[in-house]
C-alpha atoms as a PDB file:
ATOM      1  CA  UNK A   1     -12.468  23.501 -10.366  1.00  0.00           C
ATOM      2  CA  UNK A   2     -12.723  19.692  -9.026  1.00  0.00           C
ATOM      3  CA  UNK A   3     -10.925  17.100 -10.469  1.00  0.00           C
ATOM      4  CA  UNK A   4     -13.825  15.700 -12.012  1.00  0.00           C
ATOM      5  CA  UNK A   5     -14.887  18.968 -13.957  1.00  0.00           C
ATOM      6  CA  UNK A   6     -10.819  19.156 -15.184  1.00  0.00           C
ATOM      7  CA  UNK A   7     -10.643  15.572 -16.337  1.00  0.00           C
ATOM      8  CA  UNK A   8     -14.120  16.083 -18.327  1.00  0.00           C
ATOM      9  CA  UNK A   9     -12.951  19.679 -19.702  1.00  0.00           C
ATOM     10  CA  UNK A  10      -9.363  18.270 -20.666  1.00  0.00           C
ATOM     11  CA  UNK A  11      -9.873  15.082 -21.847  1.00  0.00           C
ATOM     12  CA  UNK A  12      -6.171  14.792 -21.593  1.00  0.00           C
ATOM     13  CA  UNK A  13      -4.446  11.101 -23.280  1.00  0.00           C
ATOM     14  CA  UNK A  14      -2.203  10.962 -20.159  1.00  0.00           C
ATOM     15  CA  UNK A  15      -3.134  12.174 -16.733  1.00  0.00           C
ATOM     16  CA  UNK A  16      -0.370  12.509 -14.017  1.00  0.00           C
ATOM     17  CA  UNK A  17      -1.357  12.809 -10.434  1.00  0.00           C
ATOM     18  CA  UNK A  18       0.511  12.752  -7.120  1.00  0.00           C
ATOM     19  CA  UNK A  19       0.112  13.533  -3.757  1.00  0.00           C
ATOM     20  CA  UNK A  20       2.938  16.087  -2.175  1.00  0.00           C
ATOM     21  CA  UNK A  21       3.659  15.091   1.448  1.00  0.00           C
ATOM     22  CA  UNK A  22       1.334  17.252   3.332  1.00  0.00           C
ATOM     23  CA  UNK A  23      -0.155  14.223   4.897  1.00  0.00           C
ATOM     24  CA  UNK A  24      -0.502  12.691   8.578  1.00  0.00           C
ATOM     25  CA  UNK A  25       0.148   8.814   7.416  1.00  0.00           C
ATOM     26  CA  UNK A  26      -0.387   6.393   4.927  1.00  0.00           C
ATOM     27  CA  UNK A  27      -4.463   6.536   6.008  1.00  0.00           C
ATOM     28  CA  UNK A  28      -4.463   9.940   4.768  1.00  0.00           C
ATOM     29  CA  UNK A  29      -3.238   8.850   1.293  1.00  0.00           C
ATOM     30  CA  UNK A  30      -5.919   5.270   1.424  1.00  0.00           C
ATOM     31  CA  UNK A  31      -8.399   7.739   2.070  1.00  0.00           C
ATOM     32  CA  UNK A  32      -7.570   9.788  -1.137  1.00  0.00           C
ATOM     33  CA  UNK A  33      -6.955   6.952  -3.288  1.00  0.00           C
ATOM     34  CA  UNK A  34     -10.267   5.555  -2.621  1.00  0.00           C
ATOM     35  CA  UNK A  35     -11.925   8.457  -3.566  1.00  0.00           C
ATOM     36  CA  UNK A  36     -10.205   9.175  -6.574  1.00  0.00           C
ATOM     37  CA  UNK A  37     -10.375   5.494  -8.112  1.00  0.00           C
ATOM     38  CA  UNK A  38     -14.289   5.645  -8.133  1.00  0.00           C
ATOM     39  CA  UNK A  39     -13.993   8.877  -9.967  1.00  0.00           C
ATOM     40  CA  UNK A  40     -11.134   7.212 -12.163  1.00  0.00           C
ATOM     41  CA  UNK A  41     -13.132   3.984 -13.281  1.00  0.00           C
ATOM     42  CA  UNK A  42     -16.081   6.375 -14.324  1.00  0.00           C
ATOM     43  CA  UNK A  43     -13.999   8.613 -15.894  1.00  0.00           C
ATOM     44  CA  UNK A  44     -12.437   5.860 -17.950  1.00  0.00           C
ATOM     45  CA  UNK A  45     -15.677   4.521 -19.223  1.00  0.00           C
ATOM     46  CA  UNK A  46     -15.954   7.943 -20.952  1.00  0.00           C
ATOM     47  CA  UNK A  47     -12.482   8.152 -22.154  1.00  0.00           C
ATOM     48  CA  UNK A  48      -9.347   6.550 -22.973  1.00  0.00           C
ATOM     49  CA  UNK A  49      -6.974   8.741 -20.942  1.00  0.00           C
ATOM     50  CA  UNK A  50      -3.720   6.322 -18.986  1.00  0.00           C
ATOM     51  CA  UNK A  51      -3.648   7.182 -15.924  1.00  0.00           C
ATOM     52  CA  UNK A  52       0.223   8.040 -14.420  1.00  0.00           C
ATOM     53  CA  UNK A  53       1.002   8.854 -10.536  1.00  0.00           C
ATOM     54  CA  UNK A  54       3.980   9.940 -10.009  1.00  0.00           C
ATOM     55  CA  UNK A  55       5.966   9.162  -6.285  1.00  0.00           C
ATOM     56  CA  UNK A  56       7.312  11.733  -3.980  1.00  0.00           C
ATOM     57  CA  UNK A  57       9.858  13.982  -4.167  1.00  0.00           C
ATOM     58  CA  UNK A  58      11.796  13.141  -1.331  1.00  0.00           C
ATOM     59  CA  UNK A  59      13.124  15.808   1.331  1.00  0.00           C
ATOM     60  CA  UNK A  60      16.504  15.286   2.884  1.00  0.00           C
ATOM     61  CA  UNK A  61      17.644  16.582   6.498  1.00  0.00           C
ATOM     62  CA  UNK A  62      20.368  19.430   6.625  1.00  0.00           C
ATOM     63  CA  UNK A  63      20.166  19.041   2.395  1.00  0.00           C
ATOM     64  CA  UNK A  64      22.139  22.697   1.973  1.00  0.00           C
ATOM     65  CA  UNK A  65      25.298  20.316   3.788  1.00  0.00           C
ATOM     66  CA  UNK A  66      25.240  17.541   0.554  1.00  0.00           C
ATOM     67  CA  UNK A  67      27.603  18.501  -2.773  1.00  0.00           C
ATOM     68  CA  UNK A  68      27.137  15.681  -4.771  1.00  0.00           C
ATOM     69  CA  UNK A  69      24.995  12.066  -4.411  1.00  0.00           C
ATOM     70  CA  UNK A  70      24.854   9.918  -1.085  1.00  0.00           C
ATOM     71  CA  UNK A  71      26.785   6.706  -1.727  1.00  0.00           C
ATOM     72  CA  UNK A  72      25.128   4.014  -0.175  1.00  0.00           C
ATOM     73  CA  UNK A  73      22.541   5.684   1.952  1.00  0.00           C
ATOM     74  CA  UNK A  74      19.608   7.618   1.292  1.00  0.00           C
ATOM     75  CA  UNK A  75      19.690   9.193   4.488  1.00  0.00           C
ATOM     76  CA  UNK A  76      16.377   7.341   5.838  1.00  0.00           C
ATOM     77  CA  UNK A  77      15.330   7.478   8.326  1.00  0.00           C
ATOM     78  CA  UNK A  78      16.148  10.569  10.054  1.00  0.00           C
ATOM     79  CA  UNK A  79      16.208  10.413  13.511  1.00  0.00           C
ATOM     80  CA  UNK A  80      12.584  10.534  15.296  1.00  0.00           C
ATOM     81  CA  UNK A  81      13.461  13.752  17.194  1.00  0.00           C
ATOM     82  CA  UNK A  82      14.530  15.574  13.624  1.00  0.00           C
ATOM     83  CA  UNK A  83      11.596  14.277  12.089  1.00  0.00           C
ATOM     84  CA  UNK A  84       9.374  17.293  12.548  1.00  0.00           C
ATOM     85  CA  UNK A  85       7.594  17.815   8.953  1.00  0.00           C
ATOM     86  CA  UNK A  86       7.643  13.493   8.857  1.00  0.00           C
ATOM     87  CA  UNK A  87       9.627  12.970   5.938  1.00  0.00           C
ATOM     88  CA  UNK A  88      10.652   9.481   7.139  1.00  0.00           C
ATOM     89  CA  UNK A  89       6.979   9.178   6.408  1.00  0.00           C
ATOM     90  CA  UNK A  90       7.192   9.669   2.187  1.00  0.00           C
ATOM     91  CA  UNK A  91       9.210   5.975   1.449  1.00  0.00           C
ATOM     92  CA  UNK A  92       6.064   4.517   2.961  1.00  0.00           C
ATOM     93  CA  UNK A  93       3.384   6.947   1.195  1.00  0.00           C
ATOM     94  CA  UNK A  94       6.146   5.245  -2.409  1.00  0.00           C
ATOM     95  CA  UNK A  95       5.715   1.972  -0.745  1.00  0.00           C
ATOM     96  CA  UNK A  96       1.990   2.288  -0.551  1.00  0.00           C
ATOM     97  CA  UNK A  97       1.627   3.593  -3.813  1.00  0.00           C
ATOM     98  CA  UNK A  98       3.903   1.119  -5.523  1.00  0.00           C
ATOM     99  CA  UNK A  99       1.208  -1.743  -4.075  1.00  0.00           C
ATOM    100  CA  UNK A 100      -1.775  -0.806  -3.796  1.00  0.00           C
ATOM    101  CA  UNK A 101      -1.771   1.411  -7.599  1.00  0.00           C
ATOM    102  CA  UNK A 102      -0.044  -0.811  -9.656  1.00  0.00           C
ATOM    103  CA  UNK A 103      -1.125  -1.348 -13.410  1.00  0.00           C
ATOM    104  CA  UNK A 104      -2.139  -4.971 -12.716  1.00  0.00           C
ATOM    105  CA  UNK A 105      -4.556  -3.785  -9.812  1.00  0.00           C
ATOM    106  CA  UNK A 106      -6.220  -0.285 -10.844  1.00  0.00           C
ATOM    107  CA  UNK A 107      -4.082   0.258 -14.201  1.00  0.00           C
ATOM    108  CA  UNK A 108      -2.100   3.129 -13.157  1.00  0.00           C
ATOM    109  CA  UNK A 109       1.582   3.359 -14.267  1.00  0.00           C
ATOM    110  CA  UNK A 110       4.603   4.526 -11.949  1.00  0.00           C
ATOM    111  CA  UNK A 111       6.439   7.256 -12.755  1.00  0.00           C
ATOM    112  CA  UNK A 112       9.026   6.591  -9.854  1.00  0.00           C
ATOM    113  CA  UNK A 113      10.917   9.556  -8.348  1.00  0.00           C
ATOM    114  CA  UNK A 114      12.844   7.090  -5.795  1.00  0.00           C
ATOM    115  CA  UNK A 115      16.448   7.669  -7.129  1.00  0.00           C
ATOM    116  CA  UNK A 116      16.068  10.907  -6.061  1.00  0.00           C
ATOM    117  CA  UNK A 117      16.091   9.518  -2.570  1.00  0.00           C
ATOM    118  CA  UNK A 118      19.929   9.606  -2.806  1.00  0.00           C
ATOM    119  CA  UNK A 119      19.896  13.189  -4.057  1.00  0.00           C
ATOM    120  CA  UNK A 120      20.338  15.137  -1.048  1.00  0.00           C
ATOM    121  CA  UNK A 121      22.322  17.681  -3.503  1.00  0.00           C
ATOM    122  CA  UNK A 122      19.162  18.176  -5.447  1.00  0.00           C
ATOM    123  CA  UNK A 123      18.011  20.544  -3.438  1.00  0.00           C
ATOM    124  CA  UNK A 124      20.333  23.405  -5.602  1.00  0.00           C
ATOM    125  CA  UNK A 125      19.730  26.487  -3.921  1.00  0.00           C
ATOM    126  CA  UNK A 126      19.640  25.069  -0.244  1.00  0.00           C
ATOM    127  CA  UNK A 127      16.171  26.209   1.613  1.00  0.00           C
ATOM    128  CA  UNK A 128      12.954  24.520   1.121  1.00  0.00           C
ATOM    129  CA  UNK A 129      14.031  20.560   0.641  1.00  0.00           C
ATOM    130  CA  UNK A 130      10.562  19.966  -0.791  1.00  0.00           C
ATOM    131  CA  UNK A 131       9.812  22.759  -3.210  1.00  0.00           C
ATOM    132  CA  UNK A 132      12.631  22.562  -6.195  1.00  0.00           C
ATOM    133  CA  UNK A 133      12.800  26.025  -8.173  1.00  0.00           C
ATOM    134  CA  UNK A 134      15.906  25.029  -9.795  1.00  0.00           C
ATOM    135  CA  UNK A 135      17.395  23.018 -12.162  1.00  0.00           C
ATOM    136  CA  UNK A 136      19.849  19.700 -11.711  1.00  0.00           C
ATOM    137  CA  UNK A 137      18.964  16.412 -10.349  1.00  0.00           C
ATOM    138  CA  UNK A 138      15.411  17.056  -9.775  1.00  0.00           C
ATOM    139  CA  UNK A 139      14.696  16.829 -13.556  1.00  0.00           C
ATOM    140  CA  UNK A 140      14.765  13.523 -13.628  1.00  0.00           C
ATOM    141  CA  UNK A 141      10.519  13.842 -14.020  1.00  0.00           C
ATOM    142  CA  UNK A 142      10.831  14.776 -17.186  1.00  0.00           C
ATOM    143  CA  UNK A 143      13.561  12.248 -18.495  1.00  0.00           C
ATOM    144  CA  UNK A 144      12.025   9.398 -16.507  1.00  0.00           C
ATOM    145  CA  UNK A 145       8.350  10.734 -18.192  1.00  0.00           C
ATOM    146  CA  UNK A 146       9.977  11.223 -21.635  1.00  0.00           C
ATOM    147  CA  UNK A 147      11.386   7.888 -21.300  1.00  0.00           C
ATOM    148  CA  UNK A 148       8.232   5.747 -20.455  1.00  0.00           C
ATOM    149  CA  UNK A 149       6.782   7.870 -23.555  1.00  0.00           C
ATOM    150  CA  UNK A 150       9.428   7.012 -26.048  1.00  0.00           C
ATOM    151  CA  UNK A 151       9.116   3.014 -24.480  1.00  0.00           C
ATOM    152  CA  UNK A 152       5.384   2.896 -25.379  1.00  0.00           C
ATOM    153  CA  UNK A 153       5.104   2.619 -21.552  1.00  0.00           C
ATOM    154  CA  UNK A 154       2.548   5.324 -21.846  1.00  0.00           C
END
């Protein structure tokens, strides 16, 4: 099913989308934001759905080694020659995001995951930094989402 065919068949009030971080750069994510916002400003002609995107989890190098928050650092960047699935890449896909989607300019709100950027102990479990199975820090989605409901942000 497209995106197009589950926005028509929902008809959801709120519609949260994000992009994970299996990207080469910041074109990659232009490239799917264009595409998406024509679909978006049709879509909205035909409904009266808002329109959320939520920011990156963030990964954190050697996570399993963290036992409680970073004070003071969010452990960005990581060194180049660490680097290998370009993490130091997702502040910039937030960055991006956080101008170029704003409500002002294509009516989107922000659900911003960035706090978790100085979660490194998030990752409960240790393993995969990017896939969270468990709970703890990582639930701040649905306070930070519960939130902007209860605030009439959404």
């Amino acid at each position: 099913m497209t995106l197009e065919d589950a926005l028509l068949q929902v008809q959801a009030n709120i519609t949260i989308l994000s992009c994970g971080p299996h990207l080469q750069d910041v074109g990659d994510l232009d490239a799917i934001l264009f595409g998406l916002l024509n679909l978006i400003k049709i879509y909205r002609k035909l409904t009266n759905t808002t329109f959320v995107w939520k920011t990156q989890n963030p990964a954190h190098f050697e996570c399993d080694k963290y036992t409680a928050p970073t004070v003071g650092t969010t452990g960005y960047p990581i060194p180049p020659n660490l680097d290998k699935y370009r993490w130091n890449a997702l502040p910039d896909y937030d960055n991006y995001i956080h101008s170029n989607l704003s409500e002002a300019r294509y009516g989107f709100k922000i659900l911003d995951m960035s706090p978790l950027y100085y979660r490194a102990d998030a990752h409960v479990g240790g393993g995969d930094c990017l896939h969270f199975c468990m709970p703890g820090p990582v639930d701040l989605f649905s306070i930070l989402l519960l939130q902007m409901l209860y605030n009439e942000e959404i």
